[in-house]
N, C-alpha and C. Protein backbone atom coordinates (compact mmCIF):
# COMPACT_ATOMS: atom_id res chain seq x y z
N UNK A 1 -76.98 -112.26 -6.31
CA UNK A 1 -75.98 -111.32 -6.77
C UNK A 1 -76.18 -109.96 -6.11
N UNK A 2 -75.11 -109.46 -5.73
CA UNK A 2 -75.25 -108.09 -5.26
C UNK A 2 -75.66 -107.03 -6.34
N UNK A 3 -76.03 -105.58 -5.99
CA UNK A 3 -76.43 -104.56 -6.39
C UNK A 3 -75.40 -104.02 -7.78
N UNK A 4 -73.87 -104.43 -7.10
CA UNK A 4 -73.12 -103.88 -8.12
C UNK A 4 -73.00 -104.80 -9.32
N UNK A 5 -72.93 -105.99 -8.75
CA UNK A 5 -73.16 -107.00 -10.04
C UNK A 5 -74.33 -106.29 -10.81
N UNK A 6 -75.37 -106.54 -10.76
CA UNK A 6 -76.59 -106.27 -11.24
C UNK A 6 -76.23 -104.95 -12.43
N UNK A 7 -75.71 -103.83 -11.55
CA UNK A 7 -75.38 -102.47 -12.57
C UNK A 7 -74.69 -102.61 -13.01
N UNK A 8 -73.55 -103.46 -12.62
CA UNK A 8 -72.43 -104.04 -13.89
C UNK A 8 -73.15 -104.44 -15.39
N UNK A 9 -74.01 -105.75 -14.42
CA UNK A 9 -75.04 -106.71 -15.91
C UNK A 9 -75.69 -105.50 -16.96
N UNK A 10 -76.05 -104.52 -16.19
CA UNK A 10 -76.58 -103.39 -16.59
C UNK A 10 -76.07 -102.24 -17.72
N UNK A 11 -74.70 -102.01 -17.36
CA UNK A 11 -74.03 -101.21 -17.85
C UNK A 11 -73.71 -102.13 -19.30
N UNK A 12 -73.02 -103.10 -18.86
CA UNK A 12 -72.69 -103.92 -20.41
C UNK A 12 -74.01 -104.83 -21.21
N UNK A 13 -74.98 -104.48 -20.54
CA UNK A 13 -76.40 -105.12 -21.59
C UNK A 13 -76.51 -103.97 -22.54
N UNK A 14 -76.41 -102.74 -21.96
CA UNK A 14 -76.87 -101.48 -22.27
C UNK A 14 -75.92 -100.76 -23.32
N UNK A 15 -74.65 -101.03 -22.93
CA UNK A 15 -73.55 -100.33 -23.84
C UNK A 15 -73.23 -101.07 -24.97
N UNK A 16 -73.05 -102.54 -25.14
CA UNK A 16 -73.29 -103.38 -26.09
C UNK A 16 -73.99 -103.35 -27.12
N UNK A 17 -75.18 -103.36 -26.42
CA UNK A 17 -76.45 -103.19 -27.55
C UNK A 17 -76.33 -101.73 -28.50
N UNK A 18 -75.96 -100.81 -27.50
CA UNK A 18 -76.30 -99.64 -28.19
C UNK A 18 -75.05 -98.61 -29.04
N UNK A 19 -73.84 -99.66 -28.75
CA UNK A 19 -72.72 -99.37 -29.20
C UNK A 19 -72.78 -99.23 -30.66
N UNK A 20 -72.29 -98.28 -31.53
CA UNK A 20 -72.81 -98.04 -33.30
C UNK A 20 -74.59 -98.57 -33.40
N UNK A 21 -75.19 -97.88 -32.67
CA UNK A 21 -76.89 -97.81 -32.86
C UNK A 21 -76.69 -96.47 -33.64
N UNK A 22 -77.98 -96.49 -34.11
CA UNK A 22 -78.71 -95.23 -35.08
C UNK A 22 -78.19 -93.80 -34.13
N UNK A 23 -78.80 -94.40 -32.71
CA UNK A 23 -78.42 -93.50 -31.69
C UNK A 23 -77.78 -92.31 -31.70
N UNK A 24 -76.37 -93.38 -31.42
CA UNK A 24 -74.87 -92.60 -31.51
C UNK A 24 -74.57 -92.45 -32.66
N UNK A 25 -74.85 -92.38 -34.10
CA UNK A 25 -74.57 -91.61 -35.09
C UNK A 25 -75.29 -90.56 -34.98
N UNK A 26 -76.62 -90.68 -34.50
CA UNK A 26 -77.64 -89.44 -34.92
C UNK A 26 -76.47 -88.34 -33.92
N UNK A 27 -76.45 -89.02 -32.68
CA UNK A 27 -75.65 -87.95 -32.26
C UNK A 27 -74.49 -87.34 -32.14
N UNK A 28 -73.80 -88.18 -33.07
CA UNK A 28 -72.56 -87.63 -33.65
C UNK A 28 -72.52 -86.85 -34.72
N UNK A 29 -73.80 -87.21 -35.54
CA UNK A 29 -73.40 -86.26 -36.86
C UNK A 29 -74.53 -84.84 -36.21
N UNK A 30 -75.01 -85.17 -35.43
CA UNK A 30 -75.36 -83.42 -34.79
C UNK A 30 -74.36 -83.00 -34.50
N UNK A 31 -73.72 -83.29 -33.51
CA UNK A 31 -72.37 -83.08 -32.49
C UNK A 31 -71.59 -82.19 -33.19
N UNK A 32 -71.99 -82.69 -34.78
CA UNK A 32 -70.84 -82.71 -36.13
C UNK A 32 -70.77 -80.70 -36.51
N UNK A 33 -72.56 -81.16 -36.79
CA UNK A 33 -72.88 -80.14 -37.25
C UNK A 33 -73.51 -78.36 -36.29
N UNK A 34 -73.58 -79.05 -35.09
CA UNK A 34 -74.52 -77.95 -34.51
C UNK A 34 -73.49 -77.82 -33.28
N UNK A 35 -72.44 -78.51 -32.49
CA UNK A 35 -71.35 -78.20 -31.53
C UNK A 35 -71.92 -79.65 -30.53
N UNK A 36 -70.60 -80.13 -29.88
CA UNK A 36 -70.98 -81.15 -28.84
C UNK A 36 -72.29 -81.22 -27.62
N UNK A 37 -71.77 -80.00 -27.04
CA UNK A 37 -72.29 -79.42 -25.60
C UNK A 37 -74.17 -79.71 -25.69
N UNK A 38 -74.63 -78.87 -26.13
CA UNK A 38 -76.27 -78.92 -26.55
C UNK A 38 -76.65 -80.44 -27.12
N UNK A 39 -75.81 -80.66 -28.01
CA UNK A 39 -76.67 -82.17 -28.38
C UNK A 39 -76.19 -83.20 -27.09
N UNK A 40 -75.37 -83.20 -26.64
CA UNK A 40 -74.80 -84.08 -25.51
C UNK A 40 -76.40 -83.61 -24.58
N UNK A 41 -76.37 -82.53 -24.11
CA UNK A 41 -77.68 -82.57 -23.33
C UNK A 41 -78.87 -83.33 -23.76
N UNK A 42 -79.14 -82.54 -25.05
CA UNK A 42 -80.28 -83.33 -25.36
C UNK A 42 -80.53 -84.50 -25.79
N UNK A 43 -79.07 -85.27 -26.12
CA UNK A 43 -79.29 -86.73 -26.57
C UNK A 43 -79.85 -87.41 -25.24
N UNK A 44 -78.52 -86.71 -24.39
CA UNK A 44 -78.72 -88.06 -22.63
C UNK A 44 -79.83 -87.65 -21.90
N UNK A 45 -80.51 -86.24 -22.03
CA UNK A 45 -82.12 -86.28 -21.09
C UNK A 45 -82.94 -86.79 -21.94
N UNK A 46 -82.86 -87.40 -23.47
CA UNK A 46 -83.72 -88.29 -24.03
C UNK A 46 -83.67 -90.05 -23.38
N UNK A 47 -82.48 -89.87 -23.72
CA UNK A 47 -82.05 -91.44 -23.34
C UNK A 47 -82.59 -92.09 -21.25
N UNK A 48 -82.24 -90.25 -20.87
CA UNK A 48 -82.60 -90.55 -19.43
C UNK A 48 -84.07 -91.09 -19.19
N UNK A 49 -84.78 -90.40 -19.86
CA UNK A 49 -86.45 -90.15 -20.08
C UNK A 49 -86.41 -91.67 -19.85
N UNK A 50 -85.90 -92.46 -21.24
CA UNK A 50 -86.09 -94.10 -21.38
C UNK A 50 -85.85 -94.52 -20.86
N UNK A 51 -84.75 -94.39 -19.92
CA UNK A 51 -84.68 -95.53 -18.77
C UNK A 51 -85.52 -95.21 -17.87
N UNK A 52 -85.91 -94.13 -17.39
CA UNK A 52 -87.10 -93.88 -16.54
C UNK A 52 -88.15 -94.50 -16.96
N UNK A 53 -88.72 -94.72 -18.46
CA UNK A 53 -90.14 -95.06 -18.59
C UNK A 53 -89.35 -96.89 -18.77
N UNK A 54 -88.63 -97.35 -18.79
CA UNK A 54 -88.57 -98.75 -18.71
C UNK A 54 -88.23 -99.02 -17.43
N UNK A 55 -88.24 -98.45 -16.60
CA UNK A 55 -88.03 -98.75 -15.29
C UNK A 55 -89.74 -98.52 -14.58
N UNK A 56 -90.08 -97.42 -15.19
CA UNK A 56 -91.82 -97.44 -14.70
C UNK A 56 -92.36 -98.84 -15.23
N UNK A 57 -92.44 -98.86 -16.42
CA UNK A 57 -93.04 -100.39 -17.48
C UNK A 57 -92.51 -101.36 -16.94
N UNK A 58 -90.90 -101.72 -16.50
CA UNK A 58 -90.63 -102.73 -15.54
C UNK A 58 -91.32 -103.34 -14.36
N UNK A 59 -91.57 -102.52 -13.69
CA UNK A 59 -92.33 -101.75 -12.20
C UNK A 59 -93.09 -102.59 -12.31
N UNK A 60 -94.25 -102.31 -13.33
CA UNK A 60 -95.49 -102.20 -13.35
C UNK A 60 -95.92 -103.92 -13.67
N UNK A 61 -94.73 -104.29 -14.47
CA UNK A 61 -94.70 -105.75 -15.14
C UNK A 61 -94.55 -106.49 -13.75
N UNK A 62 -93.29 -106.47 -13.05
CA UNK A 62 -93.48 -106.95 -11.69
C UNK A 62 -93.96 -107.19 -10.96
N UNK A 63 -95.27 -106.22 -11.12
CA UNK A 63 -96.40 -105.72 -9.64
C UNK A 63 -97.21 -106.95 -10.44
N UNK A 64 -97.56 -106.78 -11.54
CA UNK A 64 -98.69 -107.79 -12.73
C UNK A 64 -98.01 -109.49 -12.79
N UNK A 65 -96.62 -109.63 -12.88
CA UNK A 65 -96.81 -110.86 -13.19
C UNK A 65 -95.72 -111.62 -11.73
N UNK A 66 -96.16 -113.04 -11.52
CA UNK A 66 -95.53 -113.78 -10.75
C UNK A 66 -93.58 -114.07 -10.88
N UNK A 67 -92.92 -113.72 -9.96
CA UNK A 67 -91.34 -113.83 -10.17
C UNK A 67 -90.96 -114.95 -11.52
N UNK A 68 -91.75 -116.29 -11.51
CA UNK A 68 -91.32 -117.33 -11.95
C UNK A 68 -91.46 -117.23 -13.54
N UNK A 69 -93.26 -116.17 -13.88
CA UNK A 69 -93.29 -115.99 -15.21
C UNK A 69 -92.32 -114.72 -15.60
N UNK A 70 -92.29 -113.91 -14.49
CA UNK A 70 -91.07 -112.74 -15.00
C UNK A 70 -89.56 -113.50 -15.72
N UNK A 71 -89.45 -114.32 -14.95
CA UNK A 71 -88.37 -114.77 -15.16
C UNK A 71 -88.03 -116.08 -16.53
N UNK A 72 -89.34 -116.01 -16.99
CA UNK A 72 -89.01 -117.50 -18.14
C UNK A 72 -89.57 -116.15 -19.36
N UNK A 73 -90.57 -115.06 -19.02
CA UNK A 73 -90.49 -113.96 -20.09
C UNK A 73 -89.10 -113.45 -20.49
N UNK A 74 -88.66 -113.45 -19.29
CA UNK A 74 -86.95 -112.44 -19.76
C UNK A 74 -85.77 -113.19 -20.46
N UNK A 75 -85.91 -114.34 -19.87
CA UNK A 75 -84.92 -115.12 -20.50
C UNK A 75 -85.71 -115.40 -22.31
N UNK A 76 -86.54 -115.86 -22.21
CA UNK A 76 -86.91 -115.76 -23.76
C UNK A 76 -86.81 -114.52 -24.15
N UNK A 77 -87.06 -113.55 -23.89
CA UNK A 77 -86.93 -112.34 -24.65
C UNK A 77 -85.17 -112.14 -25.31
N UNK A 78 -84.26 -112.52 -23.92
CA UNK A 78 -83.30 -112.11 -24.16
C UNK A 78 -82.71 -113.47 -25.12
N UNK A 79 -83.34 -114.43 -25.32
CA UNK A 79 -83.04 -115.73 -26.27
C UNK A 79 -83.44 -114.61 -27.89
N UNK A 80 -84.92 -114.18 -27.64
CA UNK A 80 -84.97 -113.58 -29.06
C UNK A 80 -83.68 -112.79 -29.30
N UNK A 81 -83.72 -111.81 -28.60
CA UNK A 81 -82.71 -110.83 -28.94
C UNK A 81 -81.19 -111.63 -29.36
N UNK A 82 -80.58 -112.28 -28.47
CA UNK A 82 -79.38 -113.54 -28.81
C UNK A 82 -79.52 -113.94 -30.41
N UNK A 83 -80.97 -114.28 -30.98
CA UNK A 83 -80.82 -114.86 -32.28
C UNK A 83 -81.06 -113.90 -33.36
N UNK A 84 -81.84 -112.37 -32.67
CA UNK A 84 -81.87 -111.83 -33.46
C UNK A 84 -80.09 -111.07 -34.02
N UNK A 85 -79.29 -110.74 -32.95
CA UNK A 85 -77.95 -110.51 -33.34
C UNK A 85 -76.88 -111.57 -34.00
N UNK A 86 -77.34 -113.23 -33.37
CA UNK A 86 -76.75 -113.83 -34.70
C UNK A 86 -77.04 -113.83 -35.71
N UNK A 87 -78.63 -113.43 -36.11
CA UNK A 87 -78.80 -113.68 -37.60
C UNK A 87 -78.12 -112.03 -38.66
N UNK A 88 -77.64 -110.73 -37.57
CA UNK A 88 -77.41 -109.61 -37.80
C UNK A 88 -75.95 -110.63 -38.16
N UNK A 89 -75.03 -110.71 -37.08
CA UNK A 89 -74.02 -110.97 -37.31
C UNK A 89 -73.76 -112.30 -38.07
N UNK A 90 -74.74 -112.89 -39.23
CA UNK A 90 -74.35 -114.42 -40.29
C UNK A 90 -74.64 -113.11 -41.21
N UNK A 91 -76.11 -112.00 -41.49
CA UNK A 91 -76.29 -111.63 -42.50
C UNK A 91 -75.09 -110.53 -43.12
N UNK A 92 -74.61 -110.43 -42.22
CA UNK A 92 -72.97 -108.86 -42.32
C UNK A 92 -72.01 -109.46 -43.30
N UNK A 93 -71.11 -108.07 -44.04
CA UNK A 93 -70.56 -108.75 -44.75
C UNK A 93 -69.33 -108.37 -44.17
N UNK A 94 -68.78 -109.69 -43.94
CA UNK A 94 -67.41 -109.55 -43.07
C UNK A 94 -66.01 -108.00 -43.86
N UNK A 95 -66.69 -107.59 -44.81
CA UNK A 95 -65.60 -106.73 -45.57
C UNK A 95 -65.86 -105.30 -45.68
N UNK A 96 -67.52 -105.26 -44.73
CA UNK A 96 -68.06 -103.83 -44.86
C UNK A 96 -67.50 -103.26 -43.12
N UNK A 97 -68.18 -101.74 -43.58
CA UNK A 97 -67.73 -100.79 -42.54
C UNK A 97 -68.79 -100.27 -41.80
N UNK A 98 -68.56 -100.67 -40.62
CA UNK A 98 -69.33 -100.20 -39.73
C UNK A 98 -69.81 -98.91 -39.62
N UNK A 99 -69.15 -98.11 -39.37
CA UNK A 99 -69.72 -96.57 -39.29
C UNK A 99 -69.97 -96.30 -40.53
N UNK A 100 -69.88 -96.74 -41.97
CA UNK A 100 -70.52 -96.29 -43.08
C UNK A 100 -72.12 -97.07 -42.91
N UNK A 101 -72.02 -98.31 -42.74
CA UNK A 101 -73.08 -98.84 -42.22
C UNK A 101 -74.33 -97.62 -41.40
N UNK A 102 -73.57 -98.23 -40.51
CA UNK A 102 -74.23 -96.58 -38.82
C UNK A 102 -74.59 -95.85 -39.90
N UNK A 103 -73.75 -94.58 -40.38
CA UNK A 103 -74.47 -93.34 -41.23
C UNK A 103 -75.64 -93.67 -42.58
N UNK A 104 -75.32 -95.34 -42.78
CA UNK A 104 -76.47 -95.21 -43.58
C UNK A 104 -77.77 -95.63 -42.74
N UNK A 105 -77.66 -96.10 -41.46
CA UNK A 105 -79.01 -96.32 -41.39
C UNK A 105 -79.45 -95.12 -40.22
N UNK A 106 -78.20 -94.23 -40.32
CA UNK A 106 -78.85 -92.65 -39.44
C UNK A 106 -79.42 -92.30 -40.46
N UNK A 107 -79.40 -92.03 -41.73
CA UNK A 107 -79.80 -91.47 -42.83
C UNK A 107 -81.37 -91.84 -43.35
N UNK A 108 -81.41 -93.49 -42.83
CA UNK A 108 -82.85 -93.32 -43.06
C UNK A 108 -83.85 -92.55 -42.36
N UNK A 109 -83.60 -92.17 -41.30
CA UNK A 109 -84.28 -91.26 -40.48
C UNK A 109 -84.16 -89.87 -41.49
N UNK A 110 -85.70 -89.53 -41.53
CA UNK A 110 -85.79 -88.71 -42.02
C UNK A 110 -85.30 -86.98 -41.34
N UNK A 111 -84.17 -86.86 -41.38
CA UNK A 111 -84.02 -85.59 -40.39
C UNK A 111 -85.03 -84.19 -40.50
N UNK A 112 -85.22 -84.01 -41.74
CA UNK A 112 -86.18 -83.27 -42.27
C UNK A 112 -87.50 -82.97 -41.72
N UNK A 113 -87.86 -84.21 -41.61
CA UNK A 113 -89.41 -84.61 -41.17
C UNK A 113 -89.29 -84.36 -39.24
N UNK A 114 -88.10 -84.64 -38.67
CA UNK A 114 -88.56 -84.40 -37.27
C UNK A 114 -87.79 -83.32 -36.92
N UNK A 115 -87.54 -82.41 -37.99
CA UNK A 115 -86.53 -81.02 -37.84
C UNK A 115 -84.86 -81.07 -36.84
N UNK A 116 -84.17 -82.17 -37.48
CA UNK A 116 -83.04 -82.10 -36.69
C UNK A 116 -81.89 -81.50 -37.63
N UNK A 117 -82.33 -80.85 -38.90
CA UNK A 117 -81.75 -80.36 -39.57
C UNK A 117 -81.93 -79.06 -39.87
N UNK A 118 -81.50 -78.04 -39.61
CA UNK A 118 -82.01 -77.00 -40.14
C UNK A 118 -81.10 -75.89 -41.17
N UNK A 119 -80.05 -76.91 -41.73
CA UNK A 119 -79.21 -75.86 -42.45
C UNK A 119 -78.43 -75.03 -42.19
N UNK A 120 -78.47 -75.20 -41.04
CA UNK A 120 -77.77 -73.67 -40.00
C UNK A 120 -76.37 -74.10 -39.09
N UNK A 121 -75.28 -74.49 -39.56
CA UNK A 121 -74.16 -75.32 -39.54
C UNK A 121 -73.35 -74.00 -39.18
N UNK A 122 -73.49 -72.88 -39.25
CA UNK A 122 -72.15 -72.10 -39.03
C UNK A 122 -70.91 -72.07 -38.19
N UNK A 123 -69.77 -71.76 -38.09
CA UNK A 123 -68.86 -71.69 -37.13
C UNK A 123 -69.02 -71.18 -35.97
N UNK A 124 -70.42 -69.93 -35.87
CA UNK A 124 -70.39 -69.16 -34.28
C UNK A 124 -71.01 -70.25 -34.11
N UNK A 125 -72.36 -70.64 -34.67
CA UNK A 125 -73.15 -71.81 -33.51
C UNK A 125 -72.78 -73.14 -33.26
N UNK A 126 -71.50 -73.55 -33.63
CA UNK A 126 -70.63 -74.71 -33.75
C UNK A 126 -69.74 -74.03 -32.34
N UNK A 127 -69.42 -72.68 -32.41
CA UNK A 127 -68.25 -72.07 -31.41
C UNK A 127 -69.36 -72.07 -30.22
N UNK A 128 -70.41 -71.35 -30.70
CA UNK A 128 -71.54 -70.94 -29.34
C UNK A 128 -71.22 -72.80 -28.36
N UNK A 129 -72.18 -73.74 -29.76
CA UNK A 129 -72.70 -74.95 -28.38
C UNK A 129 -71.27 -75.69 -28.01
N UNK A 130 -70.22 -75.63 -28.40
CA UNK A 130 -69.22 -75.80 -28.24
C UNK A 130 -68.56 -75.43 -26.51
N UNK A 131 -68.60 -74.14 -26.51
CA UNK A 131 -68.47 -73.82 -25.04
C UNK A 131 -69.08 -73.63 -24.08
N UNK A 132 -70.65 -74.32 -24.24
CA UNK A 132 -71.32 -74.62 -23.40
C UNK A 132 -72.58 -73.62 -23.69
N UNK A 133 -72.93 -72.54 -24.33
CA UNK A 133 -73.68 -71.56 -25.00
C UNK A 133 -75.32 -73.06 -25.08
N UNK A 134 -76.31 -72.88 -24.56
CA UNK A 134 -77.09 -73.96 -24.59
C UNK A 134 -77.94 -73.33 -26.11
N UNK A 135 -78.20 -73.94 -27.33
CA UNK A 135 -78.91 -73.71 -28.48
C UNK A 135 -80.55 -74.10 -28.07
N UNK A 136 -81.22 -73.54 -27.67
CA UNK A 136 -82.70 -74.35 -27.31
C UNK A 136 -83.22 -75.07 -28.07
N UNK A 137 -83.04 -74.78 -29.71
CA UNK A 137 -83.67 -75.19 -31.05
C UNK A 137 -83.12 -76.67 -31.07
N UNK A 138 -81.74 -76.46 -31.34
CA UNK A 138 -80.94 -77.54 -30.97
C UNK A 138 -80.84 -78.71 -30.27
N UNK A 139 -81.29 -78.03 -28.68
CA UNK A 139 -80.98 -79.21 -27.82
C UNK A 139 -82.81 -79.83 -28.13
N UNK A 140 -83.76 -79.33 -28.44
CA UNK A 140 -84.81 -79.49 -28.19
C UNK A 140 -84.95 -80.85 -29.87
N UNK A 141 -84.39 -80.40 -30.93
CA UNK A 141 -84.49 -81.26 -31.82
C UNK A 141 -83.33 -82.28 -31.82
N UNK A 142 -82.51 -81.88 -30.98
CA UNK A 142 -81.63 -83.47 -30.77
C UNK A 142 -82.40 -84.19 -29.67
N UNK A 143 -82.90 -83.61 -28.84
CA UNK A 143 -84.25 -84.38 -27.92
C UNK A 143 -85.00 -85.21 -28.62
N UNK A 144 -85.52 -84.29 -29.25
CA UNK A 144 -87.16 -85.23 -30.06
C UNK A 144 -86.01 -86.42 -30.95
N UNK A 145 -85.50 -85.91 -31.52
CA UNK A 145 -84.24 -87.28 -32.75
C UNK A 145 -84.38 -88.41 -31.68
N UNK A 146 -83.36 -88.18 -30.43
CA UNK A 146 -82.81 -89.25 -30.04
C UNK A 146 -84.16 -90.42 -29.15
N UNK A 147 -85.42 -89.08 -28.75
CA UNK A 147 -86.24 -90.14 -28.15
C UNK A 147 -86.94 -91.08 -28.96
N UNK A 148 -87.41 -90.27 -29.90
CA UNK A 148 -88.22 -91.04 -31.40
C UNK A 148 -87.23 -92.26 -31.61
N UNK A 149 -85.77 -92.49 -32.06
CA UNK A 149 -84.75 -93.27 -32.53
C UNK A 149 -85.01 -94.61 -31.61
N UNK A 150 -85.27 -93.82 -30.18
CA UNK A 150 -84.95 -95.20 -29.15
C UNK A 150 -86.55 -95.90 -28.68
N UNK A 151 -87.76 -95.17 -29.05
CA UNK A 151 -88.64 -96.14 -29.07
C UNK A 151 -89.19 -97.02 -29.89
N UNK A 152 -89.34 -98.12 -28.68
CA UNK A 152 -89.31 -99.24 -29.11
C UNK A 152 -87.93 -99.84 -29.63
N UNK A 153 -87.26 -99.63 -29.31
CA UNK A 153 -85.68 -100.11 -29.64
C UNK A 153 -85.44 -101.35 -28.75
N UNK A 154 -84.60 -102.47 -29.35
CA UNK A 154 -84.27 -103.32 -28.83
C UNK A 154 -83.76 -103.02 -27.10
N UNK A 155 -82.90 -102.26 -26.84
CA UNK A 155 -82.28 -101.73 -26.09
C UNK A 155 -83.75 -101.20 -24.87
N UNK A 156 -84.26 -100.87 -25.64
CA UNK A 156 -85.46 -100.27 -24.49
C UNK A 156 -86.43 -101.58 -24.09
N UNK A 157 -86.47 -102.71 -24.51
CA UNK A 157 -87.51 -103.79 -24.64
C UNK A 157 -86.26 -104.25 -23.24
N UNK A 158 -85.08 -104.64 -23.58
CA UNK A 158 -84.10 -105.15 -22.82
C UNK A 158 -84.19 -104.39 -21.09
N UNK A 159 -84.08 -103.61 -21.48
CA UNK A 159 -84.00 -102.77 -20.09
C UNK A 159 -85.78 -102.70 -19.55
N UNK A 160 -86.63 -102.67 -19.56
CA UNK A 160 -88.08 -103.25 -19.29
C UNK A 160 -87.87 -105.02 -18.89
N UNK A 161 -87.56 -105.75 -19.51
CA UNK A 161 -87.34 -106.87 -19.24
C UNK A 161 -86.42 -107.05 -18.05
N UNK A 162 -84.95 -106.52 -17.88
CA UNK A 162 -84.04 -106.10 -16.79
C UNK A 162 -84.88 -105.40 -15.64
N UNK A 163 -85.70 -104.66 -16.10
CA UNK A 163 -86.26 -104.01 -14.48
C UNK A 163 -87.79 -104.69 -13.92
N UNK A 164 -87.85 -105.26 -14.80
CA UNK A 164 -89.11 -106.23 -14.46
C UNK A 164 -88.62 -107.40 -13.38
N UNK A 165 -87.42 -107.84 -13.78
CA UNK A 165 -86.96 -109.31 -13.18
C UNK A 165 -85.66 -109.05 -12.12
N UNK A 166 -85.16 -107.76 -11.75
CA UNK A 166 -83.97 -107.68 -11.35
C UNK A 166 -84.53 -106.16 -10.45
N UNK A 167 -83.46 -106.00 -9.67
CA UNK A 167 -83.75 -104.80 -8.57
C UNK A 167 -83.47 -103.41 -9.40
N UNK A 168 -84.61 -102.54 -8.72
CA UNK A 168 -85.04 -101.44 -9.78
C UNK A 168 -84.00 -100.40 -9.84
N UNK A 169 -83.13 -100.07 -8.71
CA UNK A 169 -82.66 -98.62 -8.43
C UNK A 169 -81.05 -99.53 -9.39
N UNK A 170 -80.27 -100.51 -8.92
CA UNK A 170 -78.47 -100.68 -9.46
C UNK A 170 -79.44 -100.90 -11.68
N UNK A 171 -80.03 -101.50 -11.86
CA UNK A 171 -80.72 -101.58 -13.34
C UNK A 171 -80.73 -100.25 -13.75
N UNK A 172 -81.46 -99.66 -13.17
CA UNK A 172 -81.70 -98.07 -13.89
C UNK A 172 -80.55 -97.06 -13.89
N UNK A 173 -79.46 -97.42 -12.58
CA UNK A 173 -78.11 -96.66 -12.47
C UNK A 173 -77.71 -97.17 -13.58
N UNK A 174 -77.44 -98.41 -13.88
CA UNK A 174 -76.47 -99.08 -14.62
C UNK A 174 -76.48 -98.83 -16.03
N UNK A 175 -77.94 -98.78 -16.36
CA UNK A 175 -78.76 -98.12 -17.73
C UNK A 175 -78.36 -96.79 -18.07
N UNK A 176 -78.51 -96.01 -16.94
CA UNK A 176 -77.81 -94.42 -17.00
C UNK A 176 -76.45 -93.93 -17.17
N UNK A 177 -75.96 -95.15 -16.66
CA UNK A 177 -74.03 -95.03 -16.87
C UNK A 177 -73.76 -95.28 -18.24
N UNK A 178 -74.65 -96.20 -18.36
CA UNK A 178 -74.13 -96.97 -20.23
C UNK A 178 -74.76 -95.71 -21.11
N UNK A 179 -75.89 -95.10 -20.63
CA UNK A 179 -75.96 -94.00 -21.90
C UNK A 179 -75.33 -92.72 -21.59
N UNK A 180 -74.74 -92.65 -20.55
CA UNK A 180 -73.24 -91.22 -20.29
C UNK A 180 -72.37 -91.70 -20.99
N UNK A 181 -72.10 -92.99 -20.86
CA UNK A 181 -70.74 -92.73 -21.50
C UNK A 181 -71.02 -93.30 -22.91
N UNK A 182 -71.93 -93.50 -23.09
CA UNK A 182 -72.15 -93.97 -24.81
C UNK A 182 -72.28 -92.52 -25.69
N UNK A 183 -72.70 -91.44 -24.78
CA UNK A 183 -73.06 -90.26 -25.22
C UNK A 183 -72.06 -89.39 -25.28
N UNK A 184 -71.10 -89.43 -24.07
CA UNK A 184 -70.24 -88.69 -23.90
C UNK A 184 -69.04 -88.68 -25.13
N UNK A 185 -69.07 -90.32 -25.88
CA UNK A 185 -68.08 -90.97 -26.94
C UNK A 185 -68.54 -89.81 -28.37
């Protein structure tokens, strides 16, 4: 398969999975509260970080194991993952709501505890990160939220497995496209 295939496989492993994740609520209900602009930064140089370190951990898996075991690891991995979303999608209740869902399990995250809350909701700093005004506090605790959220995340195991068994540079583009525009939403 060519390169673009590959970042194609890439883009929709990546956007799938992470489509209504903890993720993209955490960073919507910042977005909500503190202005788009700043948390948009700091969600996607978190998310960037991860594809960088699953593309290093990929790397590294490659260099360590033989093509043939790379390749019967990934496919089982991605078999777990396959049964772990059917047993998500038998345990769902066909009558509930997704994004109430999403906000309840953004909510278990303690916002408190990794300071992505600070009470401070006003209209200038909603107007400030809004027009591009960068909040440091802000972008720095929608940073720490979104990296904490995504380790060890299914999504990050997937993309390690993807760059372990598949070519490193269209995987890691493809990874990077799916969290722009998952972020940008």
């Amino acid at each position: 398969s060519t390169n673009l295939d590959v970042m194609g496989r890439s883009v929709a492993l990546v956007g799938i999975a992470e489509l209504f994740d903890k993720t993209w609520f955490m960073g919507f209900i910042l977005a909500l509260r503190h202005g788009p602009f700043t948390v948009f930064l700091g969600s996607f140089t978190a998310l960037f970080l991860h594809c960088f370190l699953a593309a290093a951990l990929g790397l590294a898996f490659a260099q360590v194991l033989s093509k043939v075991v790379l390749g019967f690891l990934t496919a089982g991995l991605f078999f777990c993952f396959a049964l772990m979303y059917a047993k998500d999608w038998y345990d769902a209740d066909p009558d509930s709501d997704i994004i109430a869902a999403g906000k309840e399990e953004c909510a278990e995250i303690d916002v408190t505890e990794v300071g992505l809350y600070t009470g401070d909701a006003s209209p200038r700093k909603k107007l400030e990160s809004s027009v591009g005004v960068v909040n440091w506090s802000v972008l720095g605790k929608s940073f720490i939220g979104v990296f904490i959220a995504e380790w060890g995340d299914r999504t990050q195991i997937a993309m390690i497995g993807q760059h372990a068994s598949q070519p490193l540079i269209p995987v890691f583009l493809g990874s990077v496209v799916a969290f722009l525009l998952l972020t940008l939403s």
